[in-house]
Protein backbone atom coordinates (compact mmCIF):
# COMPACT_ATOMS: atom_id res chain seq x y z
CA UNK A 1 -13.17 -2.66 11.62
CA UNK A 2 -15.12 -0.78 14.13
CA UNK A 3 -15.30 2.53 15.42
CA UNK A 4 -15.36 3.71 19.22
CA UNK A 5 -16.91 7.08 19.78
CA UNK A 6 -16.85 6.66 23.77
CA UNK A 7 -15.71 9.80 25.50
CA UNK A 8 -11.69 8.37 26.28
CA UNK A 9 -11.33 7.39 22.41
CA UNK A 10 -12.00 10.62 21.14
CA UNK A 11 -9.84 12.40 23.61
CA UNK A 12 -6.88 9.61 22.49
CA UNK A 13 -7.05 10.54 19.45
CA UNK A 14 -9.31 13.64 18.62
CA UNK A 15 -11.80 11.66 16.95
CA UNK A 16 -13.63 7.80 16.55
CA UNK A 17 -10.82 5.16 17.83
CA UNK A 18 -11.33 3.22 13.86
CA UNK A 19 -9.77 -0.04 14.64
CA UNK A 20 -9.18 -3.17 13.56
CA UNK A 21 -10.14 -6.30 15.95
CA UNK A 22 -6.38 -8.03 16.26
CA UNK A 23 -7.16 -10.98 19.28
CA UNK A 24 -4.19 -11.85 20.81
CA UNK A 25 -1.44 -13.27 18.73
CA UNK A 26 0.33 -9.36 17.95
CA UNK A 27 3.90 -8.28 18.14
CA UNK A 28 5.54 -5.63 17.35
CA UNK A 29 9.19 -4.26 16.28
CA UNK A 30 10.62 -2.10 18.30
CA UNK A 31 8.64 -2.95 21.40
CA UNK A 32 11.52 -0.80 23.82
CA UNK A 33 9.78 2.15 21.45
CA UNK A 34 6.38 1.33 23.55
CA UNK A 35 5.00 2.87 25.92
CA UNK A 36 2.21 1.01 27.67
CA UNK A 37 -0.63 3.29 29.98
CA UNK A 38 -3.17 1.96 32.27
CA UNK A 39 -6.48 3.34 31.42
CA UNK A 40 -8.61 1.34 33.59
CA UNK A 41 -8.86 -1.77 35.71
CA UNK A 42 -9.71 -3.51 32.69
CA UNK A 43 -7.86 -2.04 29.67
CA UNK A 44 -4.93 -0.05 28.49
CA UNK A 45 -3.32 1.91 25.80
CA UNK A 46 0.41 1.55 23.65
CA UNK A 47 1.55 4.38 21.99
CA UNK A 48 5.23 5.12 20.47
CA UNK A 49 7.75 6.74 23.26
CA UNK A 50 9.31 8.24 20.11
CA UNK A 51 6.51 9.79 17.94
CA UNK A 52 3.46 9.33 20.04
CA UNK A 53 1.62 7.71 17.88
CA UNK A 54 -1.46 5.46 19.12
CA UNK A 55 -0.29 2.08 18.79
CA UNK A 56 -3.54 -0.29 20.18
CA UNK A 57 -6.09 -0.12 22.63
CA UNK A 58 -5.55 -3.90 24.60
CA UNK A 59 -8.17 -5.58 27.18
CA UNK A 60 -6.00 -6.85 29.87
CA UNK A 61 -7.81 -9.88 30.92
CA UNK A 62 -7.17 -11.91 27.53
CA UNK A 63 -4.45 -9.38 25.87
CA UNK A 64 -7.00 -8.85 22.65
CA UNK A 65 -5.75 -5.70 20.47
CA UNK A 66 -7.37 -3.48 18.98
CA UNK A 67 -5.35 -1.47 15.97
CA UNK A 68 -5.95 1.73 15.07
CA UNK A 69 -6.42 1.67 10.94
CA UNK A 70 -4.01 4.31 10.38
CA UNK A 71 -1.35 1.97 10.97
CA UNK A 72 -1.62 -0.54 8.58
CA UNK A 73 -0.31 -0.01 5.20
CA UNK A 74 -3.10 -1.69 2.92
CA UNK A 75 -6.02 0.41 4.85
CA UNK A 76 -8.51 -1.04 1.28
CA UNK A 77 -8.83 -4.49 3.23
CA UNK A 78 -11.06 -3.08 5.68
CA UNK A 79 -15.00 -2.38 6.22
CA UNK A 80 -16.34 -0.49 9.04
CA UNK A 81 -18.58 -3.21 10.12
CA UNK A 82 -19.46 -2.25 13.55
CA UNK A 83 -19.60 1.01 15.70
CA UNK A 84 -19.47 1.44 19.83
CA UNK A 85 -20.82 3.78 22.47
CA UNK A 86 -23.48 5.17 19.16
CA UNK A 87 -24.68 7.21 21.96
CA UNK A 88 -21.67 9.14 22.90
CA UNK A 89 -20.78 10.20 19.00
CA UNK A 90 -21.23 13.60 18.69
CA UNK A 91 -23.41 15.62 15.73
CA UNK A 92 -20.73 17.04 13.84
CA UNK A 93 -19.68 13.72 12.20
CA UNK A 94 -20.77 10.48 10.69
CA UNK A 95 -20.40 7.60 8.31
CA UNK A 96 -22.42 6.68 5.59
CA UNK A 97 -22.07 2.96 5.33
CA UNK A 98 -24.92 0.89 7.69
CA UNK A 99 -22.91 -0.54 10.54
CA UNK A 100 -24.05 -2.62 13.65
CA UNK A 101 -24.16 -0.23 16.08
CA UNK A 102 -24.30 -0.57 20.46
CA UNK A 103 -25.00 2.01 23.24
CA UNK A 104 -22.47 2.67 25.90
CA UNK A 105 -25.80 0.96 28.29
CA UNK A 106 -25.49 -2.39 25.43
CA UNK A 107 -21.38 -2.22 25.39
CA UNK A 108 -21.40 -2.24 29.58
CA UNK A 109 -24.45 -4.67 29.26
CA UNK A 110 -22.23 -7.05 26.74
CA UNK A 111 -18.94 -7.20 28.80
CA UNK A 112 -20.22 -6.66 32.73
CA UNK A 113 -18.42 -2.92 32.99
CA UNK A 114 -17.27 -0.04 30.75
CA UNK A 115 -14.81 -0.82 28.56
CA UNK A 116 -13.82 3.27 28.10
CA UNK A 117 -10.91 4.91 29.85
């Protein structure tokens, strides 16, 4: 698991984007339910046209998913192992378990651009 805490992510979703790394192989029921929006040259965002629900954050160039935790039903498999944009996470929250942890300047650094928005 890993948590965003870039600007776009917490305006999603009112808080860290806590997500499970998927790659590429996903499907989902119901996918005339999804509603698919653009966020950047680079990335975009599902969400459910009937309950709005965040469905996955997906990088466009090799379709790899990224699933929001709330979604899956055994959430007790899962260990926040890693956290993004550290730098952008504002004071009035934070986890206790020691994650590895990158700067919006390391995340831009690591892929060639922002990944946020």
């Amino acid at each position: 698991m890993g948590a965003c805490h870039c600007e776009m992510c917490r305006k999603w979703g009112s808080g860290p984007l806590i997500g499970a790394h998927c790659g590429s192989d996903v499907s989902f029921l119901g996918g005339e339910n999804i509603s698919i929006y653009s966020s950047s040259d680079w990335a975009e965002r599902g969400f459910c046209k009937l309950c709005g629900s965040q469905l996955f954050y997906r990088l466009k160039e090799n379709m790899h998913y990224f699933i929001p935790a709330g979604l899956f039903e055994d959430q007790n498999q899962f260990v926040l192992e890693r956290q993004s944009y550290i730098d952008k996470k504002p004071s009035y929250y934070s986890f206790s378990n020691s994650t590895h942890d990158k700067t919006a300047a390391e995340m831009i650094e690591k892929y060639g651009k922002s990944l946020i928005t």
